[in-house]
C-alpha atoms as a PDB file:
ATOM      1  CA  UNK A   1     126.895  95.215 123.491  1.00  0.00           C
ATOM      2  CA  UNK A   2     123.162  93.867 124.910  1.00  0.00           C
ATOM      3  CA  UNK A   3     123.316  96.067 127.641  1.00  0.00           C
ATOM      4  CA  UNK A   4     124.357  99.490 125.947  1.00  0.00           C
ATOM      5  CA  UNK A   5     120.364 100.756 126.182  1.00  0.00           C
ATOM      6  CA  UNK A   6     117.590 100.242 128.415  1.00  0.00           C
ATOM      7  CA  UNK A   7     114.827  99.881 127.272  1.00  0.00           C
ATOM      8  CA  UNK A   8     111.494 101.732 129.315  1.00  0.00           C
ATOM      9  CA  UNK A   9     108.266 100.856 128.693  1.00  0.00           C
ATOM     10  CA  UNK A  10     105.622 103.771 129.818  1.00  0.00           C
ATOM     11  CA  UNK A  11     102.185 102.558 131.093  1.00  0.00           C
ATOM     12  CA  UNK A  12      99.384 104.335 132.283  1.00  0.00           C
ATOM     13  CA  UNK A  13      96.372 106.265 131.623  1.00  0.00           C
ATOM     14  CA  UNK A  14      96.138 107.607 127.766  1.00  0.00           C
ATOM     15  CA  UNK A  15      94.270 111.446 129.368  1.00  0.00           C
ATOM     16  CA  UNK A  16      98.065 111.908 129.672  1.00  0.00           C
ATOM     17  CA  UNK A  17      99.121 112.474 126.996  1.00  0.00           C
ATOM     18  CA  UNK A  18     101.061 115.788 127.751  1.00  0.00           C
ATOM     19  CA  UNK A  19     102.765 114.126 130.971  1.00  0.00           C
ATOM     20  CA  UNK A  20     104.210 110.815 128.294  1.00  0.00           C
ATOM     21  CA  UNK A  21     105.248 112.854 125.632  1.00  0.00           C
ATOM     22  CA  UNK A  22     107.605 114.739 127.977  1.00  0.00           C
ATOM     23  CA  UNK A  23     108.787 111.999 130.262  1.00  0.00           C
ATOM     24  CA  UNK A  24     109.813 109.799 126.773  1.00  0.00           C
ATOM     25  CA  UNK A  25     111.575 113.321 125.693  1.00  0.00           C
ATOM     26  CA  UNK A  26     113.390 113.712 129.397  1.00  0.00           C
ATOM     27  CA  UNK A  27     114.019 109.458 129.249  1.00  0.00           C
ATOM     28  CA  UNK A  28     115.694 109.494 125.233  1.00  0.00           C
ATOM     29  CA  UNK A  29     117.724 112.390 125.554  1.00  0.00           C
ATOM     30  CA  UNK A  30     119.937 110.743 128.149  1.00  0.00           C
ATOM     31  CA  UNK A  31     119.939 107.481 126.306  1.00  0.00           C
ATOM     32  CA  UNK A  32     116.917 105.333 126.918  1.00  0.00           C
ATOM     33  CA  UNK A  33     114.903 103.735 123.792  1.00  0.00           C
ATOM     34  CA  UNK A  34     111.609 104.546 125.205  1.00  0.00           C
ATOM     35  CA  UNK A  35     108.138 102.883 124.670  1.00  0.00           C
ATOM     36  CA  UNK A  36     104.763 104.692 124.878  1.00  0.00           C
ATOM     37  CA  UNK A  37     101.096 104.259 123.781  1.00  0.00           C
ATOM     38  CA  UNK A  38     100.587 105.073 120.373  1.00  0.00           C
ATOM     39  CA  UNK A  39      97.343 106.080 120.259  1.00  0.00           C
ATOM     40  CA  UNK A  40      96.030 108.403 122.702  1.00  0.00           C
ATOM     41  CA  UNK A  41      91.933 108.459 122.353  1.00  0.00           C
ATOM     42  CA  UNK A  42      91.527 110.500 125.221  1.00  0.00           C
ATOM     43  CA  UNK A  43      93.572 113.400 124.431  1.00  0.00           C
ATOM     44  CA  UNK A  44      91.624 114.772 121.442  1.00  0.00           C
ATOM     45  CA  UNK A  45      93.081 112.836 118.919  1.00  0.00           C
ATOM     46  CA  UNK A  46      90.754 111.757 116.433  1.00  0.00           C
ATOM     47  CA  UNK A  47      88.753 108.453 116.715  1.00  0.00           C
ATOM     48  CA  UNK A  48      90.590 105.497 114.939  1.00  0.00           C
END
């Protein structure tokens, strides 16, 4: 039962954010629990 997901961790630069929001869609849909950056400064988003 421990091994039914993987879990992925996603690391890299937040200007991104485009490229991590599609590669954690791509990653879940066939199964994967998928962990990304939360906050995404960069992007637009506004300041925290």
């Amino acid at each position: 039962m421990q091994d039914k997901y993987k879990v992925i961790t996603l690391c890299g630069s937040t200007q991104i954010k485009d490229v991590f929001i599609h590669v954690q869609k791509r990653l879940s849909l066939v199964g994967n629990i998928v962990i990304l950056p939360v906050f995404f400064n960069k992007s637009g988003d506004e300041d925290i």
